[in-house]
PDB file of N, CA and C in Angstrom:
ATOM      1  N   UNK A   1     -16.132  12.630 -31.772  1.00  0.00           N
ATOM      2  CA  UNK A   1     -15.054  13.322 -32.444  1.00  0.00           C
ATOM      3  C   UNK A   1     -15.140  14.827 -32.227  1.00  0.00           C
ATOM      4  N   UNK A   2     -16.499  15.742 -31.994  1.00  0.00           N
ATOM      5  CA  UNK A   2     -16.573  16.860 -31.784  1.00  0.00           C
ATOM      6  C   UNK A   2     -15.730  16.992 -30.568  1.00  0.00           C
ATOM      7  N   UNK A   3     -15.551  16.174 -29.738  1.00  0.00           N
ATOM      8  CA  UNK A   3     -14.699  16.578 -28.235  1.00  0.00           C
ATOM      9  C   UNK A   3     -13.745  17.041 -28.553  1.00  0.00           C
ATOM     10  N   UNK A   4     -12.791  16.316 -29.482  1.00  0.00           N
ATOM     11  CA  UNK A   4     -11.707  16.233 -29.823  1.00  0.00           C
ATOM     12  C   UNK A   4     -11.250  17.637 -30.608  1.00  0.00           C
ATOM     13  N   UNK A   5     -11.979  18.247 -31.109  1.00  0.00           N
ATOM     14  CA  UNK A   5     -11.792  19.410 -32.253  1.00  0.00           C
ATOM     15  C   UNK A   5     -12.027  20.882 -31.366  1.00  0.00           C
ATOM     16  N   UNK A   6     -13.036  20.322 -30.321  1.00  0.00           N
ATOM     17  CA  UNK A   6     -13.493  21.435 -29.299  1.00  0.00           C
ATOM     18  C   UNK A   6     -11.826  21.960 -28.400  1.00  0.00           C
ATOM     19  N   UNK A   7     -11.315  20.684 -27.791  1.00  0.00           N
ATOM     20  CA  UNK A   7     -10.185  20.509 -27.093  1.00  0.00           C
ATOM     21  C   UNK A   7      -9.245  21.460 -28.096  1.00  0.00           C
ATOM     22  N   UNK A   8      -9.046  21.099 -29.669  1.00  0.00           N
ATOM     23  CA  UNK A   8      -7.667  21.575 -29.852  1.00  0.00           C
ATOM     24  C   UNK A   8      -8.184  23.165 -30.411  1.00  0.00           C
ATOM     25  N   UNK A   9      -9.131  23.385 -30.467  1.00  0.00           N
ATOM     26  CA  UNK A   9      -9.577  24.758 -30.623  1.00  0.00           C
ATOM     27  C   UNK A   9      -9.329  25.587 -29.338  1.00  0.00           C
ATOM     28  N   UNK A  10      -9.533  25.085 -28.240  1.00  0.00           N
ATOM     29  CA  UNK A  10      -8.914  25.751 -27.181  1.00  0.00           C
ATOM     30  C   UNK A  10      -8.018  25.729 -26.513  1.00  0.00           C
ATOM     31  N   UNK A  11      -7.046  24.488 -26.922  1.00  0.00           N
ATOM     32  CA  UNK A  11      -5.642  24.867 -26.879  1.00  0.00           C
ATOM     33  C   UNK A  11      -5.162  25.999 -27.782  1.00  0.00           C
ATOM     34  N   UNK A  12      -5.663  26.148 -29.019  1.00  0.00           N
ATOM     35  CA  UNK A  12      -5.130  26.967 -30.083  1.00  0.00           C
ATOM     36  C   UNK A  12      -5.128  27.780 -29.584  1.00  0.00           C
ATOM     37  N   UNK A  13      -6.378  28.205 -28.936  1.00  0.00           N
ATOM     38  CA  UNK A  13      -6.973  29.590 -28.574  1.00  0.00           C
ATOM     39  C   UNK A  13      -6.093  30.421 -26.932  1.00  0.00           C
ATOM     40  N   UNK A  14      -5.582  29.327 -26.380  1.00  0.00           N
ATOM     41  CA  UNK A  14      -5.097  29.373 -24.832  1.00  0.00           C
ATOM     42  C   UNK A  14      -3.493  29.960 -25.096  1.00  0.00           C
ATOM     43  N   UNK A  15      -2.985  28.861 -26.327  1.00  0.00           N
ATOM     44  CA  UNK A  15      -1.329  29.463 -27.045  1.00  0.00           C
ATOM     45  C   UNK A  15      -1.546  31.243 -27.577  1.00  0.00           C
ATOM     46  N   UNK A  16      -2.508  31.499 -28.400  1.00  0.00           N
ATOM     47  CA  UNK A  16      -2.811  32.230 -29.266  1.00  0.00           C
ATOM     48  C   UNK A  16      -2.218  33.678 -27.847  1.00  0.00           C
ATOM     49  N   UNK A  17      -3.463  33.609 -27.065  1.00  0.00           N
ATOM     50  CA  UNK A  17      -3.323  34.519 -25.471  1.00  0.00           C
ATOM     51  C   UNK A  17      -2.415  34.678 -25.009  1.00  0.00           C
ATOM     52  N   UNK A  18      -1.331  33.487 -24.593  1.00  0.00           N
ATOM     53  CA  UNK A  18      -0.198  33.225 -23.721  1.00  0.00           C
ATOM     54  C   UNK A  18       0.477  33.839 -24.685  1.00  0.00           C
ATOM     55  N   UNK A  19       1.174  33.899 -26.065  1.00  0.00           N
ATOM     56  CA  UNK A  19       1.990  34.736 -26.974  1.00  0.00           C
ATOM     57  C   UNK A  19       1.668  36.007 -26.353  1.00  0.00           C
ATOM     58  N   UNK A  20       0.534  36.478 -26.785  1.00  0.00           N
ATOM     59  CA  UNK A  20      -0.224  37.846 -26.918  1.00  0.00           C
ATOM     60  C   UNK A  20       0.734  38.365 -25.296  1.00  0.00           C
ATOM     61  N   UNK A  21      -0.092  37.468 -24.057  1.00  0.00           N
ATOM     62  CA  UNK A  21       0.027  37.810 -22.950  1.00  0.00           C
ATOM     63  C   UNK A  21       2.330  37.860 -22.783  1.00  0.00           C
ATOM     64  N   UNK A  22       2.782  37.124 -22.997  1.00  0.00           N
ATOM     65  CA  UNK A  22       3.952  36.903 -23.029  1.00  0.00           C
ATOM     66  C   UNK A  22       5.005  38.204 -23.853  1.00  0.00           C
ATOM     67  N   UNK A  23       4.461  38.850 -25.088  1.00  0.00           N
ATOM     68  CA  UNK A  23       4.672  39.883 -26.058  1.00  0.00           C
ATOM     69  C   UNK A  23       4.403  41.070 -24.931  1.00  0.00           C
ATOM     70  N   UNK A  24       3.064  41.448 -24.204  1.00  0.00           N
ATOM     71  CA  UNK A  24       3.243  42.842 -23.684  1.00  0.00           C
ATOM     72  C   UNK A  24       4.311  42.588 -22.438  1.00  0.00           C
ATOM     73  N   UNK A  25       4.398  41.431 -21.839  1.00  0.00           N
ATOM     74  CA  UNK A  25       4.626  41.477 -20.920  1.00  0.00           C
ATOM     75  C   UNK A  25       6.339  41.226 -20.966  1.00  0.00           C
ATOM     76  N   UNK A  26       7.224  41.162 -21.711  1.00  0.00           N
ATOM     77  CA  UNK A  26       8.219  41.270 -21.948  1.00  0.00           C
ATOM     78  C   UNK A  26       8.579  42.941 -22.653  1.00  0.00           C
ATOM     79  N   UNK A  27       7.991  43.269 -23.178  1.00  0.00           N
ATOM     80  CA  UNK A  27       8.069  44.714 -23.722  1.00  0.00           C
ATOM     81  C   UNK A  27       7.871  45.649 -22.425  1.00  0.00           C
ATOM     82  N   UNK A  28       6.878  45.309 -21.428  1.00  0.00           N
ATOM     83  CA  UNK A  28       7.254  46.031 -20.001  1.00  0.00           C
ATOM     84  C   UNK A  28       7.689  45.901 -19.137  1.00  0.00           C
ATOM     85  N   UNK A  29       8.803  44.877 -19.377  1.00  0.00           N
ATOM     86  CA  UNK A  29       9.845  44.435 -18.829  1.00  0.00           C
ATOM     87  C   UNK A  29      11.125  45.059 -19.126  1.00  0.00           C
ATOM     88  N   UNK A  30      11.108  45.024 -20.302  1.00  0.00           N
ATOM     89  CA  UNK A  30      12.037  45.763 -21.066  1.00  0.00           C
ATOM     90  C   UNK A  30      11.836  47.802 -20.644  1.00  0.00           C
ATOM     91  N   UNK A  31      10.750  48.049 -21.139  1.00  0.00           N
ATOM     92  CA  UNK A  31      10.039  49.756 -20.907  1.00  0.00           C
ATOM     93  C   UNK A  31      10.831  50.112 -19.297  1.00  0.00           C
ATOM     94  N   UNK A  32      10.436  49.021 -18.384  1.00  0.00           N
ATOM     95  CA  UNK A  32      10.540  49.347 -16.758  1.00  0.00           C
ATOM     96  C   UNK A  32      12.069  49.681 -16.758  1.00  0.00           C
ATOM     97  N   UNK A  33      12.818  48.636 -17.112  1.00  0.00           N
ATOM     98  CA  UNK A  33      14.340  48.767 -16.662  1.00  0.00           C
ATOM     99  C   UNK A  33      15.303  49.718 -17.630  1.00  0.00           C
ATOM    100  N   UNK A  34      14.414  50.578 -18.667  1.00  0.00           N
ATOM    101  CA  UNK A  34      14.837  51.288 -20.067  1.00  0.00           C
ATOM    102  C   UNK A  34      15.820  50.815 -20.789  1.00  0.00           C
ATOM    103  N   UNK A  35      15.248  49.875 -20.847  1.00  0.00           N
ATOM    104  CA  UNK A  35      16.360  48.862 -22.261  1.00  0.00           C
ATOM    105  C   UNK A  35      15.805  49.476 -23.503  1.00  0.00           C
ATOM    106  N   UNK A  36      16.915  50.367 -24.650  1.00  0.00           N
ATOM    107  CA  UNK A  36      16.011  50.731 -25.358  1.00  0.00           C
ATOM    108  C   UNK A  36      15.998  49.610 -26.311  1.00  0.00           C
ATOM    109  N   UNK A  37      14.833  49.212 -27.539  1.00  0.00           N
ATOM    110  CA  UNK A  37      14.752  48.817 -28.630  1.00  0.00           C
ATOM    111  C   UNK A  37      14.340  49.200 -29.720  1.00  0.00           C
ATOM    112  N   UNK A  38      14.207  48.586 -30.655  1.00  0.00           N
ATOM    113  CA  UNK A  38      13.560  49.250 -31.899  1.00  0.00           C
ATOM    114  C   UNK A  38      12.444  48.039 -32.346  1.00  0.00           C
ATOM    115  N   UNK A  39      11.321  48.300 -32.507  1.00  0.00           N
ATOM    116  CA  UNK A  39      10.411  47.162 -33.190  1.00  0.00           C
ATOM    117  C   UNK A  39      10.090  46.572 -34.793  1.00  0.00           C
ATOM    118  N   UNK A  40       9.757  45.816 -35.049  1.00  0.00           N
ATOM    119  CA  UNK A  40       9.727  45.083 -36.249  1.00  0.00           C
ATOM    120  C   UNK A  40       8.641  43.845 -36.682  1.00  0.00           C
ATOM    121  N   UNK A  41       7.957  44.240 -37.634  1.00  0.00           N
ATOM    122  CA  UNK A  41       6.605  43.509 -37.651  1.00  0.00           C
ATOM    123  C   UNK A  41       5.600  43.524 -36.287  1.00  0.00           C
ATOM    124  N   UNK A  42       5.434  45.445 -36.368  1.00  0.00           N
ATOM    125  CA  UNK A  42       4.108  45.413 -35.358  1.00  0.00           C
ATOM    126  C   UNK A  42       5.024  44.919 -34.333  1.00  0.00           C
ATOM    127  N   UNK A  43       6.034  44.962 -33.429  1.00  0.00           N
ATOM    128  CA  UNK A  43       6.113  45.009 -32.590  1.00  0.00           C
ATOM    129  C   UNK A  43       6.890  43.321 -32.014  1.00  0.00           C
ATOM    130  N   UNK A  44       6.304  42.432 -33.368  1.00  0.00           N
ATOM    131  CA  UNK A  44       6.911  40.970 -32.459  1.00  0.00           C
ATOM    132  C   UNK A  44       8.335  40.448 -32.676  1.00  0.00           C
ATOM    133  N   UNK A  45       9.003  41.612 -33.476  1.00  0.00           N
ATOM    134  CA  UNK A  45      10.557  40.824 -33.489  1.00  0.00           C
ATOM    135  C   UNK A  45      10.613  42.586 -32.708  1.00  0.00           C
ATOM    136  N   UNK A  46      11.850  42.080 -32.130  1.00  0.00           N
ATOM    137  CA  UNK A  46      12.656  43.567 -31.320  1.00  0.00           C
ATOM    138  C   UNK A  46      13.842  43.610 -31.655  1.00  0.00           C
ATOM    139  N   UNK A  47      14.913  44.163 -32.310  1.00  0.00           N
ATOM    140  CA  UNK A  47      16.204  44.342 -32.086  1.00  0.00           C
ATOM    141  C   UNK A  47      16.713  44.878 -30.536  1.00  0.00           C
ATOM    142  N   UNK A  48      17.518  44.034 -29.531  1.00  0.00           N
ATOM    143  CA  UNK A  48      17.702  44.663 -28.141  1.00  0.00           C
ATOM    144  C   UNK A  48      19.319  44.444 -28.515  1.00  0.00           C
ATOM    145  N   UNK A  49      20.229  45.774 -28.419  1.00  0.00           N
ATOM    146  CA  UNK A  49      21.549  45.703 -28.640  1.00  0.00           C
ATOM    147  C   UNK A  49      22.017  44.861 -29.569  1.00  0.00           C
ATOM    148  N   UNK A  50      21.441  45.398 -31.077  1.00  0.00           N
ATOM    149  CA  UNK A  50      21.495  44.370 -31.543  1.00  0.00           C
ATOM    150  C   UNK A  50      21.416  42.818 -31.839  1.00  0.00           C
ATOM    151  N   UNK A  51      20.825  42.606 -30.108  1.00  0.00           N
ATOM    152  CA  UNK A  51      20.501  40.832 -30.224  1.00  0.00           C
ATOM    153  C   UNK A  51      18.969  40.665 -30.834  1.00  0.00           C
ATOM    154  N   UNK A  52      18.626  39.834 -32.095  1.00  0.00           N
ATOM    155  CA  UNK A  52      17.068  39.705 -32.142  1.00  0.00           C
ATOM    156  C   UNK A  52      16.518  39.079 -31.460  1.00  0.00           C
ATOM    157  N   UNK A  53      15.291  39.507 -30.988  1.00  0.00           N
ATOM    158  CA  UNK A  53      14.534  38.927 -29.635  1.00  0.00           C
ATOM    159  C   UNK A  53      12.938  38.734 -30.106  1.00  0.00           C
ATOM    160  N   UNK A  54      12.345  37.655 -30.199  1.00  0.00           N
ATOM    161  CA  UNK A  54      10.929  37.519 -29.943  1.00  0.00           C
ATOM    162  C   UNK A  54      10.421  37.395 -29.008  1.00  0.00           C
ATOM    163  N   UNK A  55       9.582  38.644 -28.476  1.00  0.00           N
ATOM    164  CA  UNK A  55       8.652  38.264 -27.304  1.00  0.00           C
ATOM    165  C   UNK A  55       7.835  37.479 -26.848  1.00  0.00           C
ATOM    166  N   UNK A  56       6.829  37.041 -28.135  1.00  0.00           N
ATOM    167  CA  UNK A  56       6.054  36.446 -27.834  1.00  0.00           C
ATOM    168  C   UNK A  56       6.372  35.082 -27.675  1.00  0.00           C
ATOM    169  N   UNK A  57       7.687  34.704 -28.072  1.00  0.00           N
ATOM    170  CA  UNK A  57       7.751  33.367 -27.607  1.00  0.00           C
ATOM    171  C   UNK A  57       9.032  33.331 -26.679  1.00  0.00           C
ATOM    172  N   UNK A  58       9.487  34.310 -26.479  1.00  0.00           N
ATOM    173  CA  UNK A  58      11.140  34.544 -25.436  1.00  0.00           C
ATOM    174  C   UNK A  58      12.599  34.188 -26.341  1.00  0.00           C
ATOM    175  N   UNK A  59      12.536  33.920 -27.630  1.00  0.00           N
ATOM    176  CA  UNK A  59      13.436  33.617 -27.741  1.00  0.00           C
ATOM    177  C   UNK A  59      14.439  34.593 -28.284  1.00  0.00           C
ATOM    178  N   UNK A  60      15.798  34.551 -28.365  1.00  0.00           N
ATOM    179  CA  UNK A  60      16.653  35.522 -28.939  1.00  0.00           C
ATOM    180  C   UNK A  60      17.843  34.861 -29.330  1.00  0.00           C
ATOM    181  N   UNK A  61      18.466  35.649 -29.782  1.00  0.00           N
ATOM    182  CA  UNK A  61      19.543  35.218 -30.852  1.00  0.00           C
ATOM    183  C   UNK A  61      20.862  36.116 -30.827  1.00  0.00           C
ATOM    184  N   UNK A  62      21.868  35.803 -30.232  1.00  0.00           N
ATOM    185  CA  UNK A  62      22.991  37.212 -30.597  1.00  0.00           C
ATOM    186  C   UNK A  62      23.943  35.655 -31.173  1.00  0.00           C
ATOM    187  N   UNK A  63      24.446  36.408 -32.434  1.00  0.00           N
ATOM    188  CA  UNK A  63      25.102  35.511 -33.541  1.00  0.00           C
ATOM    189  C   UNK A  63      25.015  34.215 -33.721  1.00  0.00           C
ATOM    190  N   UNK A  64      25.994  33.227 -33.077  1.00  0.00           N
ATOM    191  CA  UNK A  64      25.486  32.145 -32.843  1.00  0.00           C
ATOM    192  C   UNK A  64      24.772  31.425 -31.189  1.00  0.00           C
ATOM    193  N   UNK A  65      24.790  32.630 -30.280  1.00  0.00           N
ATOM    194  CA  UNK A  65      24.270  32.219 -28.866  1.00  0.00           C
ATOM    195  C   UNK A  65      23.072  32.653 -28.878  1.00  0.00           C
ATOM    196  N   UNK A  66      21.976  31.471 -28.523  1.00  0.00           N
ATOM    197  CA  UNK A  66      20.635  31.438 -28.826  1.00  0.00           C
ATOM    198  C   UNK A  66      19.935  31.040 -27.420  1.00  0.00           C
ATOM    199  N   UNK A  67      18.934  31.560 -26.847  1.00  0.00           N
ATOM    200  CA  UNK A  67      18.878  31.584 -25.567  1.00  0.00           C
ATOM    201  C   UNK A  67      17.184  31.816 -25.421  1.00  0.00           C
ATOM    202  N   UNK A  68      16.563  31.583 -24.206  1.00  0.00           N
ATOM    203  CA  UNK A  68      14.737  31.986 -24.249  1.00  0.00           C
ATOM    204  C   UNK A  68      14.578  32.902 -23.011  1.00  0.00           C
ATOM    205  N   UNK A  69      13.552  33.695 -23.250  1.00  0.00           N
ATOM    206  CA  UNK A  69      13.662  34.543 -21.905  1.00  0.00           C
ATOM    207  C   UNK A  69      14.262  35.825 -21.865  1.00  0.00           C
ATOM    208  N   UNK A  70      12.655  36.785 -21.395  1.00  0.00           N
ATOM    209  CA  UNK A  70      13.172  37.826 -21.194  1.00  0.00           C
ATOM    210  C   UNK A  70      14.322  38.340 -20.195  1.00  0.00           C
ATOM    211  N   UNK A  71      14.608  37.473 -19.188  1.00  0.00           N
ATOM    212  CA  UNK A  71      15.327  38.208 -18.119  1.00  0.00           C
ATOM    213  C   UNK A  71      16.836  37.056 -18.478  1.00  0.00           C
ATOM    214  N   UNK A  72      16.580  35.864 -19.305  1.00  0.00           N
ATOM    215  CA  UNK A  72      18.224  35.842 -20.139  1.00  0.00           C
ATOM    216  C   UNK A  72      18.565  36.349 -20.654  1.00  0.00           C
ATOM    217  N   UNK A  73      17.478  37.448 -21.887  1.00  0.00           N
ATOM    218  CA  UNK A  73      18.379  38.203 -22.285  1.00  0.00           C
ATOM    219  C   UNK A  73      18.931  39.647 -21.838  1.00  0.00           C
ATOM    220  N   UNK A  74      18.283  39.664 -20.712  1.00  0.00           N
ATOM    221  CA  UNK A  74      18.417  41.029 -19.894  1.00  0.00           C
ATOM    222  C   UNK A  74      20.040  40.627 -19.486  1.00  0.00           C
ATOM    223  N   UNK A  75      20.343  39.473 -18.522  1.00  0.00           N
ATOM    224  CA  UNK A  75      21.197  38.856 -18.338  1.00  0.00           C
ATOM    225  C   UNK A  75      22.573  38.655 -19.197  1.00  0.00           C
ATOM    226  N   UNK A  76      22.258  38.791 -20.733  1.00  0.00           N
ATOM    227  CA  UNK A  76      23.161  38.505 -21.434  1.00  0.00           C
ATOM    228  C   UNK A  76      23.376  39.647 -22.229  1.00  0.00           C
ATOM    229  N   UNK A  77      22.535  40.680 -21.796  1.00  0.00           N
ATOM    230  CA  UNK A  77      22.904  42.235 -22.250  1.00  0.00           C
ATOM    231  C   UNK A  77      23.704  42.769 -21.417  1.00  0.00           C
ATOM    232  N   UNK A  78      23.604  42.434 -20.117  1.00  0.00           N
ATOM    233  CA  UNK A  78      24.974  42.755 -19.205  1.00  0.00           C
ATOM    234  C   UNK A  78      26.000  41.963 -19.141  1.00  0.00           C
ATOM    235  N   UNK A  79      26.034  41.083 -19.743  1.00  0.00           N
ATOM    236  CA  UNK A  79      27.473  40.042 -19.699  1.00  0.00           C
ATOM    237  C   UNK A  79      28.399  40.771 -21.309  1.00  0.00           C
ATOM    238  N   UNK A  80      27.275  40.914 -22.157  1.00  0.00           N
ATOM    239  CA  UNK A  80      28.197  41.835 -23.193  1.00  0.00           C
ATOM    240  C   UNK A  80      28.289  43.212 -22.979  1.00  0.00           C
ATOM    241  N   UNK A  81      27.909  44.128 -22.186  1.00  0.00           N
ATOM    242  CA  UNK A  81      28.151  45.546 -22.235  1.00  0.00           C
ATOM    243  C   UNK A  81      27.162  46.256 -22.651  1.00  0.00           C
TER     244      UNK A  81
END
């Protein structure tokens, strides 16, 4: 049974990184192409043109169109203006 607890401790631990890693790496995605934003809770919610965006997991939200991905919503910041 220790296998078993070892395994989901380092899945935990592998998600935990990939957020982390996924969060800077959408924020210098954003920095590079000067999309400006404003941050919220330390950085992990973003307001981008008013659409809310989580980095660490890609997802965003403009009213009811809900979408994942930094470069969809890059995509859907130029389809609205």
């Amino acid at each position: 049974m220790g296998d078993l607890k070892d395994d989901f401790v380092a899945i935990k631990k592998y998600w935990k990184e990939k957020k982390s890693s996924n969060l800077e790496k959408s924020k210098k995605i954003l920095d590079d192409l000067g999309v400006d934003y404003q941050e919220y809770n330390m950085g992990i919610h973003l307001k981008v043109k008013g659409i809310d965006f989580w980095p660490s997991t890609g997802k965003w939200i403009d009213g009811k169109k809900h979408g994942r991905g930094v470069f969809n919503l890059i995509k859907r910041i130029k389809k609205i203006g």
